[in-house]
Protein backbone atom coordinates (compact mmCIF):
# COMPACT_ATOMS: atom_id res chain seq x y z
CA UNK A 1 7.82 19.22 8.84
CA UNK A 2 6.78 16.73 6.48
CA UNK A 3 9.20 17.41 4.12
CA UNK A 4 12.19 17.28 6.83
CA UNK A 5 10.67 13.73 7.74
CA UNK A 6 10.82 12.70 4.27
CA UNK A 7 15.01 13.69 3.73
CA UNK A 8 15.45 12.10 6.99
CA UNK A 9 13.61 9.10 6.15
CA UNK A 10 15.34 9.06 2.46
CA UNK A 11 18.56 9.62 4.35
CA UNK A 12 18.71 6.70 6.76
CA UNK A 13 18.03 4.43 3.66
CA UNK A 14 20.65 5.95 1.09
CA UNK A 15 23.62 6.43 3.42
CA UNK A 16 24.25 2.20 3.62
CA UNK A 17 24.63 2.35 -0.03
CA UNK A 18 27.77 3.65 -0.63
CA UNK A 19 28.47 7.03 1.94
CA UNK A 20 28.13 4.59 4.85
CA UNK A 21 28.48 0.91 3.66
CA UNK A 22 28.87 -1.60 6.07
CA UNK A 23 31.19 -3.79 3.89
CA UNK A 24 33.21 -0.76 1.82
CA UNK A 25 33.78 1.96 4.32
CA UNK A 26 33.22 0.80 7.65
CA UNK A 27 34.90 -2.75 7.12
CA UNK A 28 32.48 -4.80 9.11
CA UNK A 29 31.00 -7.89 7.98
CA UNK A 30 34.70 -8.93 6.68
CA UNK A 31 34.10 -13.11 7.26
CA UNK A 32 31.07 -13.45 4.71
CA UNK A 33 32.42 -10.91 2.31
CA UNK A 34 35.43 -13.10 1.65
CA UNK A 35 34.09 -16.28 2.27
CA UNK A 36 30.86 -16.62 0.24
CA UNK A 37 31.84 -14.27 -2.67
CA UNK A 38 33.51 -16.68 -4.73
CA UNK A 39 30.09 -16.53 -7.28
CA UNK A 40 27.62 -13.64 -7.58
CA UNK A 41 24.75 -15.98 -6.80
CA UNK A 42 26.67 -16.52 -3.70
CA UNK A 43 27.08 -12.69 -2.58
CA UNK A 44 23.03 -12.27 -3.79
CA UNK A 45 21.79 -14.70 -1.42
CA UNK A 46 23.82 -13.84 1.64
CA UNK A 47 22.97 -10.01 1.57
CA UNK A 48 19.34 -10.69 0.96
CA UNK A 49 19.65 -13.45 3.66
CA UNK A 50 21.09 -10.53 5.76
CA UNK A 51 19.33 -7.45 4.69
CA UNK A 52 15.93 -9.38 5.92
CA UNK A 53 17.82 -10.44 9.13
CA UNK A 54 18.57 -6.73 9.39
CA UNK A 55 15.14 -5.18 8.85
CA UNK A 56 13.10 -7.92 11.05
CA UNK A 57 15.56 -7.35 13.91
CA UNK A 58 15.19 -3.47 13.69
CA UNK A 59 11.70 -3.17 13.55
CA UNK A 60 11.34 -6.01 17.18
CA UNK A 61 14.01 -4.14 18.75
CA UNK A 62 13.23 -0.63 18.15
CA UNK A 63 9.23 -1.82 19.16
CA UNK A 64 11.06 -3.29 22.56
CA UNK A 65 13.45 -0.31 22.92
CA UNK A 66 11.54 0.70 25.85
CA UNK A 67 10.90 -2.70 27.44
CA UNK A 68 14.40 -4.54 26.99
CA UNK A 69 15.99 -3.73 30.76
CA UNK A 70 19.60 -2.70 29.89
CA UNK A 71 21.19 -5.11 32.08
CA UNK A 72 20.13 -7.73 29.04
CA UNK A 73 20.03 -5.62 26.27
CA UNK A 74 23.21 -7.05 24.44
CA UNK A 75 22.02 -10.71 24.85
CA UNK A 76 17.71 -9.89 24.28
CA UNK A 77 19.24 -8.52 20.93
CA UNK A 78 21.24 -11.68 19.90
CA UNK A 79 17.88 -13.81 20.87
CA UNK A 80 15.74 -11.50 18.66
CA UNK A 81 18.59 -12.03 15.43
CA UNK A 82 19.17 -15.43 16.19
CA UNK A 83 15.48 -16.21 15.89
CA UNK A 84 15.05 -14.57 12.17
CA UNK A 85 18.58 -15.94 11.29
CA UNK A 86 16.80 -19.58 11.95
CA UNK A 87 13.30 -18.38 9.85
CA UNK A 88 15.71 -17.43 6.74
CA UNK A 89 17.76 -20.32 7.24
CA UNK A 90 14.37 -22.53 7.07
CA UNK A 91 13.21 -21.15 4.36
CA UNK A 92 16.47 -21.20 2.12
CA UNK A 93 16.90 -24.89 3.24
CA UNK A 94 12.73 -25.92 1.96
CA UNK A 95 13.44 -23.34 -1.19
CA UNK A 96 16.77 -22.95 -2.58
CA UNK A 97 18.95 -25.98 -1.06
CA UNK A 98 21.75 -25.17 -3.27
CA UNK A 99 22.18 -21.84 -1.71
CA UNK A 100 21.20 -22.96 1.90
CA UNK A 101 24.05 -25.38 1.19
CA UNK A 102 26.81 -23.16 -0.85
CA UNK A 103 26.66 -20.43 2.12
CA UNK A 104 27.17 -23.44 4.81
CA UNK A 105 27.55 -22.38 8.29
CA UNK A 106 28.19 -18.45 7.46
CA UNK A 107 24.56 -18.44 7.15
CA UNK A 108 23.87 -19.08 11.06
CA UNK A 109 27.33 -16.72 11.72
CA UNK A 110 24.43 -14.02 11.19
CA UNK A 111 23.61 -14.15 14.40
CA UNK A 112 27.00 -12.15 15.47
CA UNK A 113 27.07 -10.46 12.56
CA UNK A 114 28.81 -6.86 13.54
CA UNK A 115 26.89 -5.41 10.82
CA UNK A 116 23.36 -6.46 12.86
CA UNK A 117 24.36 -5.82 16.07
CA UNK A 118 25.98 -2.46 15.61
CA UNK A 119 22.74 -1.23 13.65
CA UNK A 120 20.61 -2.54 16.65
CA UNK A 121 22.64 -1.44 19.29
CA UNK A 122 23.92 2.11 17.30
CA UNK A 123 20.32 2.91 15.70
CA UNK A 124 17.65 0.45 16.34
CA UNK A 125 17.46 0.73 19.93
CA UNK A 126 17.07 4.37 19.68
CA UNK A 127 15.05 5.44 17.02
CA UNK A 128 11.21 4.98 15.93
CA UNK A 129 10.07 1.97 13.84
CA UNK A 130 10.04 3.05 10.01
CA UNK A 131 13.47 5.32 10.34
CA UNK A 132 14.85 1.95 11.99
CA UNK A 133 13.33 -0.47 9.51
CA UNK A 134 14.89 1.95 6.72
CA UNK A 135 18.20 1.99 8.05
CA UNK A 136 18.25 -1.72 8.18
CA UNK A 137 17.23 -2.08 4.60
CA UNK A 138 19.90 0.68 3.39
CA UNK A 139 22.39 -1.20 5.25
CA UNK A 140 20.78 -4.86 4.24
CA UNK A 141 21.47 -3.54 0.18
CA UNK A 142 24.57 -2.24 0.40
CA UNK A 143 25.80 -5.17 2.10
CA UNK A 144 24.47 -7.28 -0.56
CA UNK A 145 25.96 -5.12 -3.49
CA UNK A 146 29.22 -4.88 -2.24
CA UNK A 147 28.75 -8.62 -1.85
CA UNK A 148 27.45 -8.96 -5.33
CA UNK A 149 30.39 -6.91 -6.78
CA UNK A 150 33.44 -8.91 -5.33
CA UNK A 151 31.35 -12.12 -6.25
CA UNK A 152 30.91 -11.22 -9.99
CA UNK A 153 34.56 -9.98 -10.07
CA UNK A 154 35.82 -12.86 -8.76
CA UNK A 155 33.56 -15.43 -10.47
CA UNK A 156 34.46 -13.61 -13.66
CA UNK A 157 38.15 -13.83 -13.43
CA UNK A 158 38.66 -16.90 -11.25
CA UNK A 159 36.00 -19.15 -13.05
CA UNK A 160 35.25 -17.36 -16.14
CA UNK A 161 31.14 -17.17 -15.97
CA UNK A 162 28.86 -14.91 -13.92
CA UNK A 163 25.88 -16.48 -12.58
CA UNK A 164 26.81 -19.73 -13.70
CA UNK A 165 26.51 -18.34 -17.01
CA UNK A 166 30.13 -19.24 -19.39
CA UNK A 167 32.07 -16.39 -20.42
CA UNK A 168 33.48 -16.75 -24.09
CA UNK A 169 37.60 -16.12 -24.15
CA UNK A 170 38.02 -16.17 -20.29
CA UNK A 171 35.95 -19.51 -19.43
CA UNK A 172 38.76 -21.37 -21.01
CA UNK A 173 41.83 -19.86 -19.03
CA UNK A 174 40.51 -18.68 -15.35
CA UNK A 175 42.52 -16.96 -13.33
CA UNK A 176 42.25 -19.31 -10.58
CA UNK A 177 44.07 -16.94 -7.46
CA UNK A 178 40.47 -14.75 -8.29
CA UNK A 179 38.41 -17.52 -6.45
CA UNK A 180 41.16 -18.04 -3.32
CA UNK A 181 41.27 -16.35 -0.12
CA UNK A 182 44.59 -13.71 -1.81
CA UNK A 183 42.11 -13.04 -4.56
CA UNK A 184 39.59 -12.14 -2.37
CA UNK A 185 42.07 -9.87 0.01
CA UNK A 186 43.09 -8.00 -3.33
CA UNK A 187 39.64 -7.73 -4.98
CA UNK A 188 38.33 -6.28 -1.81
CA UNK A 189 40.82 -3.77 -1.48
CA UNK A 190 40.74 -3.02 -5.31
CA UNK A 191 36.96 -1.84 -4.33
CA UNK A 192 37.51 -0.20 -0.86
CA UNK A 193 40.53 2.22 -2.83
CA UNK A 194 37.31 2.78 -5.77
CA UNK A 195 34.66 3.95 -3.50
CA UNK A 196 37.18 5.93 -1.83
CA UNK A 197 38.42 7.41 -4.59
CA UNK A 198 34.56 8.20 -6.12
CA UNK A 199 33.52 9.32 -2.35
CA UNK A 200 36.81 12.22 -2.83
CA UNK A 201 37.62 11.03 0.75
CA UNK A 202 41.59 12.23 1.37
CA UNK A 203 44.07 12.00 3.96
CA UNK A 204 44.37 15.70 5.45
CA UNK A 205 47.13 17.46 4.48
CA UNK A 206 48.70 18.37 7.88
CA UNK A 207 49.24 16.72 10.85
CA UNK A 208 49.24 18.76 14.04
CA UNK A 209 47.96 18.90 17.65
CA UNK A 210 44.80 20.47 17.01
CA UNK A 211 41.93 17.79 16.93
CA UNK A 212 44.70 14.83 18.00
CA UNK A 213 42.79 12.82 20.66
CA UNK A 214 45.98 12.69 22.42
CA UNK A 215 47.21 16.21 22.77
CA UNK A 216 45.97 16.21 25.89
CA UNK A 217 48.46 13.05 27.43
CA UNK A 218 51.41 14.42 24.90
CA UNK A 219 51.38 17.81 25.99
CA UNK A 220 52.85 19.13 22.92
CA UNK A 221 56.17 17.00 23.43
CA UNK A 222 55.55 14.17 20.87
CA UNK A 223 57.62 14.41 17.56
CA UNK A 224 54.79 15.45 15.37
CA UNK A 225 54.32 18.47 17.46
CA UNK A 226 57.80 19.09 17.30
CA UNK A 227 58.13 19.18 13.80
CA UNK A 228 54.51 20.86 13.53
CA UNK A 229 54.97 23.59 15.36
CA UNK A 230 52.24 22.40 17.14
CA UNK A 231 53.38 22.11 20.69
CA UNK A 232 52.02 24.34 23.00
């Protein structure tokens, strides 16, 4: 039994690193990632900002599972982020005013971050304490490493340093598009097509009615099934 606990515990944390990212396979989260990732240091200090957001929120909520009536559950959960998005945001501001400053007003956008309120709503207010509390740190670091990835490849090629550190032979000649909204667009998708491609996920190889949602409304007479052979 303990051993089960342990791969399920070890589970909920690993699958927001890559098999389940929040950022590279489920496409949530989609403002900050192309707002703030114009410098590493940038990408860093919104997924930490987030991944505490995350784990705070899931540990209240899944404590309050069973108190929260369900008429407010939706809204109780915003109160409960928005209160540990203002704690983070206070201590950034006394700390590191340079970040607090560079990540502007997407910092407070944590509040209705999809990534948050799908883990509280989806997992949170379901499960126990720790497996919640894990979850929200799995998700919390691989939202702040795909972060940290677009923001060094960016910074690299669109300023030529990483970390504020100068890059010899590219610091001279930037590739400025890198550190605009297209660069951004095509840096993300450049790392979305690589995880796929290292996760083996492919398209299936034949289309028919079997498993279509919709096979039901068709009845067999839509042109796929036609050409399928899948019409019944």
């Amino acid at each position: 039994m303990t051993d089960k606990k342990t791969k399920s515990n070890w589970y909920q944390f690993t699958k927001g690193l890559i098999k389940e990212n929040p950022t590279l396979v489920t496409l949530l989260g989609m403002c900050p990632t192309l707002a703030v990732t114009t410098m590493a240091v940038n990408g860093i200090g919104m997924g930490l900002a987030t991944t505490f957001v995350l784990v705070c929120s899931n540990i209240v909520i899944s404590l309050l599972k069973n108190v929260i009536p369900k008429a407010v559950r939706l809204p109780s959960f915003i109160v409960i982020i928005a209160g540990f998005v203002t704690l983070i945001g206070f201590i950034l501001q006394r700390y590191v005013p340079s970040l607090y400053s560079a990540l502007g007003v997407f910092l407070t956008l944590i509040t209705v971050n999809c990534i948050i309120l799908g883990r509280a709503e989806a997992f949170a207010s379901k499960n126990k304490v720790l497996p919640s509390a894990l979850d929200g740190l799995g998700m919390g670091l691989g939202f702040t490493l795909s972060l940290f990835t677009m923001g060094s490849v960016r910074e690299i090629l669109g300023a030529g340093s990483w970390l504020g550190m100068k890059i010899p032979g590219i610091s001279s000649e930037p590739m400025l598009i890198f550190i605009m909204p297209a660069g951004g667009f095509f840096v993300l998708g450049c790392i979305i097509a690589l995880v796929n491609k290292l996760a083996n996920r492919r398209p299936p190889k034949e289309i028919s009615c079997e498993g279509c949602p919709s096979a039901s409304i068709c009845g067999g007479s839509c042109d796929t099934c036609e050409k399928e052979g899948g019409g019944k």
